[in-house]
Protein backbone atom coordinates (compact mmCIF):
# COMPACT_ATOMS: atom_id res chain seq x y z
CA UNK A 1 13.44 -21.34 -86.35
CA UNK A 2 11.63 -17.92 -86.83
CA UNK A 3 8.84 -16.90 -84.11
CA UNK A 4 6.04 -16.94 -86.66
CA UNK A 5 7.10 -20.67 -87.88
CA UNK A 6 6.72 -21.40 -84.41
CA UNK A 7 3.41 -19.76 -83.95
CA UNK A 8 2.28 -20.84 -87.48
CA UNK A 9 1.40 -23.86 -86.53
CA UNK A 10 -2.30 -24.89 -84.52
CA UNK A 11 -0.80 -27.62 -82.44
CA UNK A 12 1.68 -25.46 -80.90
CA UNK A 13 -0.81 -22.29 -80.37
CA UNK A 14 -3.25 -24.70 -78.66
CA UNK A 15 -0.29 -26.27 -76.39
CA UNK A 16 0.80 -22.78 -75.61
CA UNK A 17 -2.42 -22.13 -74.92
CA UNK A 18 -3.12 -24.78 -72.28
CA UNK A 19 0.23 -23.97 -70.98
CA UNK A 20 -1.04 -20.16 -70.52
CA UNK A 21 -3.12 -21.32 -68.28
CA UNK A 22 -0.48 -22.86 -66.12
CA UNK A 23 2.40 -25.32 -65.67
CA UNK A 24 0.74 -28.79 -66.82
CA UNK A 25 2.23 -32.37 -66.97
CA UNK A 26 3.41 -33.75 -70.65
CA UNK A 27 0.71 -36.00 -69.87
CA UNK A 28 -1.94 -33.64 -69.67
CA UNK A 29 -0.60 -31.33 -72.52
CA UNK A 30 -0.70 -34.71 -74.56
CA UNK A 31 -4.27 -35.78 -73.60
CA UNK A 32 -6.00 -32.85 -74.52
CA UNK A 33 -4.42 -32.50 -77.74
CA UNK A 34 -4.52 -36.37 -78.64
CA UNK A 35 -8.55 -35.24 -78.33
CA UNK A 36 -8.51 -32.20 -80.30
CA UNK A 37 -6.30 -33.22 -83.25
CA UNK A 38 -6.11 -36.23 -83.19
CA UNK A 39 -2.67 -36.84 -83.00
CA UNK A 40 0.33 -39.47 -81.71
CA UNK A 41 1.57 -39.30 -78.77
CA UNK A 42 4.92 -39.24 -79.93
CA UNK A 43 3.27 -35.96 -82.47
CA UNK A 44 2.88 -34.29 -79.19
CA UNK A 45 5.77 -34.79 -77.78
CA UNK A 46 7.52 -33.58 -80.82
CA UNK A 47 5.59 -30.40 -81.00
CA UNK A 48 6.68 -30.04 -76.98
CA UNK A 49 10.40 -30.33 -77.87
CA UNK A 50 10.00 -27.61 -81.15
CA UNK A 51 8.41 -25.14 -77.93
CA UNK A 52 11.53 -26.22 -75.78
CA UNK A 53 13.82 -25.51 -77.70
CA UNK A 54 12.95 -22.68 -79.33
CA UNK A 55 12.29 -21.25 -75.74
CA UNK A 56 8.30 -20.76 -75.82
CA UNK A 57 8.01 -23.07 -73.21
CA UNK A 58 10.23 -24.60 -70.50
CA UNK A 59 10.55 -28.01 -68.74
CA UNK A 60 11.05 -28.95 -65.46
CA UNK A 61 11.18 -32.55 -63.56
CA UNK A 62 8.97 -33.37 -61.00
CA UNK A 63 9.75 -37.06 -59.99
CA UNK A 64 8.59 -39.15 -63.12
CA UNK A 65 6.35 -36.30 -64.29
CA UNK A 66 7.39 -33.44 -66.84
CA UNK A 67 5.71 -30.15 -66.09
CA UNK A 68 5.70 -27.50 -68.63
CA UNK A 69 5.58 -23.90 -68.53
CA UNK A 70 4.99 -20.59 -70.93
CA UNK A 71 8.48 -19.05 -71.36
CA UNK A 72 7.30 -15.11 -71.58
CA UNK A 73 10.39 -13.69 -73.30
CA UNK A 74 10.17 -15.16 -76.71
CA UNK A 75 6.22 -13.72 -76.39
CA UNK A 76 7.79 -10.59 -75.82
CA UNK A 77 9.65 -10.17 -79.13
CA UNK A 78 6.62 -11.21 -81.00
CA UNK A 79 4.60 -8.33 -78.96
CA UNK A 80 7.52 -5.78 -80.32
CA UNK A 81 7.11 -6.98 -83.31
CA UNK A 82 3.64 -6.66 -83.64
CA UNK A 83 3.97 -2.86 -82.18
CA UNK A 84 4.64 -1.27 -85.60
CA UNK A 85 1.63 -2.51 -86.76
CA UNK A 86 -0.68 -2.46 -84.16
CA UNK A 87 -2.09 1.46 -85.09
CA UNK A 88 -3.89 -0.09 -88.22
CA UNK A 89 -6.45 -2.13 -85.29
CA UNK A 90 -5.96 0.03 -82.54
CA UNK A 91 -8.23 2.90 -84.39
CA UNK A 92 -10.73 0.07 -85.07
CA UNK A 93 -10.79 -0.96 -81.34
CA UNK A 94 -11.64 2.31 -80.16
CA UNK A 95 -13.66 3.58 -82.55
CA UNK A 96 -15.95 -0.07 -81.35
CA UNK A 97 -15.79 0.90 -77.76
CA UNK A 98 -16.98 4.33 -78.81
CA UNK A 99 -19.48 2.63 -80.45
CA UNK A 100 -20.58 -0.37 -77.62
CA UNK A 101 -20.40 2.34 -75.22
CA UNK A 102 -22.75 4.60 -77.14
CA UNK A 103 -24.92 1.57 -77.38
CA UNK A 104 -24.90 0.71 -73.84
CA UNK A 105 -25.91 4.43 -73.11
CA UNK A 106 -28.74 4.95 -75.01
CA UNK A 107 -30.02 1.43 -73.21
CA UNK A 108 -29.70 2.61 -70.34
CA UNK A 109 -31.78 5.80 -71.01
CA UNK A 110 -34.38 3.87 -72.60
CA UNK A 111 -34.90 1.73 -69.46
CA UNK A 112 -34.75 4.95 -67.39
CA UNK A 113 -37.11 6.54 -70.10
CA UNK A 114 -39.71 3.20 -69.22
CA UNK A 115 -38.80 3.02 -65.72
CA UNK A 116 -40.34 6.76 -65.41
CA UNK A 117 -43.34 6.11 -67.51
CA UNK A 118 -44.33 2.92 -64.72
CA UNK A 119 -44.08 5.34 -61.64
CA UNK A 120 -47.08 7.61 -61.51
């Protein structure tokens, strides 16, 4: 299965998601997800086992427990991938930070501008 068909789909963004933020129990994963879409358990767990084995996330045993981790590498080739293109938002981004940081300047002159007019 292709990266994007991977990626494509909510459930899986939101699980790697949660995983992002660090190794969590099947249990977990499947809680938070039951709540958010409303899905089986056994939905979940499929969605786990599509991550697994298409190596987005990994599994490891912990007693009883399942803990589940990001796997970075299949991240990476999406991030290569997404080099070529990333010049048609990078202008964008900068040309808003020129902007926000223009903003923020004249702000801060304003409020040294008012500042001056209070002290006698």
């Amino acid at each position: 299965m292709h990266a994007f068909d991977i990626l494509g789909d909510p459930v899986r963004r939101r699980i790697l998601e949660l995983l992002a933020e660090g190794e969590q129990s099947s249990g977990a994963v499947t809680s938070a997800i039951r709540a958010e879409f409303g899905i089986s358990q056994p939905a979940v767990s499929q969605h786990l086992r599509v991550l697994r084995d298409s190596g987005f996330a990994s599994v490891r045993a912990d007693g009883a427990r399942r803990l589940y981790a990001v796997n970075a590498a299949p991240l990476q080739e999406v991030d290569m991938w997404l080099e070529r293109f990333r010049r048609f938002w990078n202008q964008h981004l900068d040309a808003l930070a020129t902007e926000l940081a223009r903003g923020a300047r004249e702000r801060r002159q304003k409020d040294q501008e008012a500042n001056e007019e209070e002290t006698p």
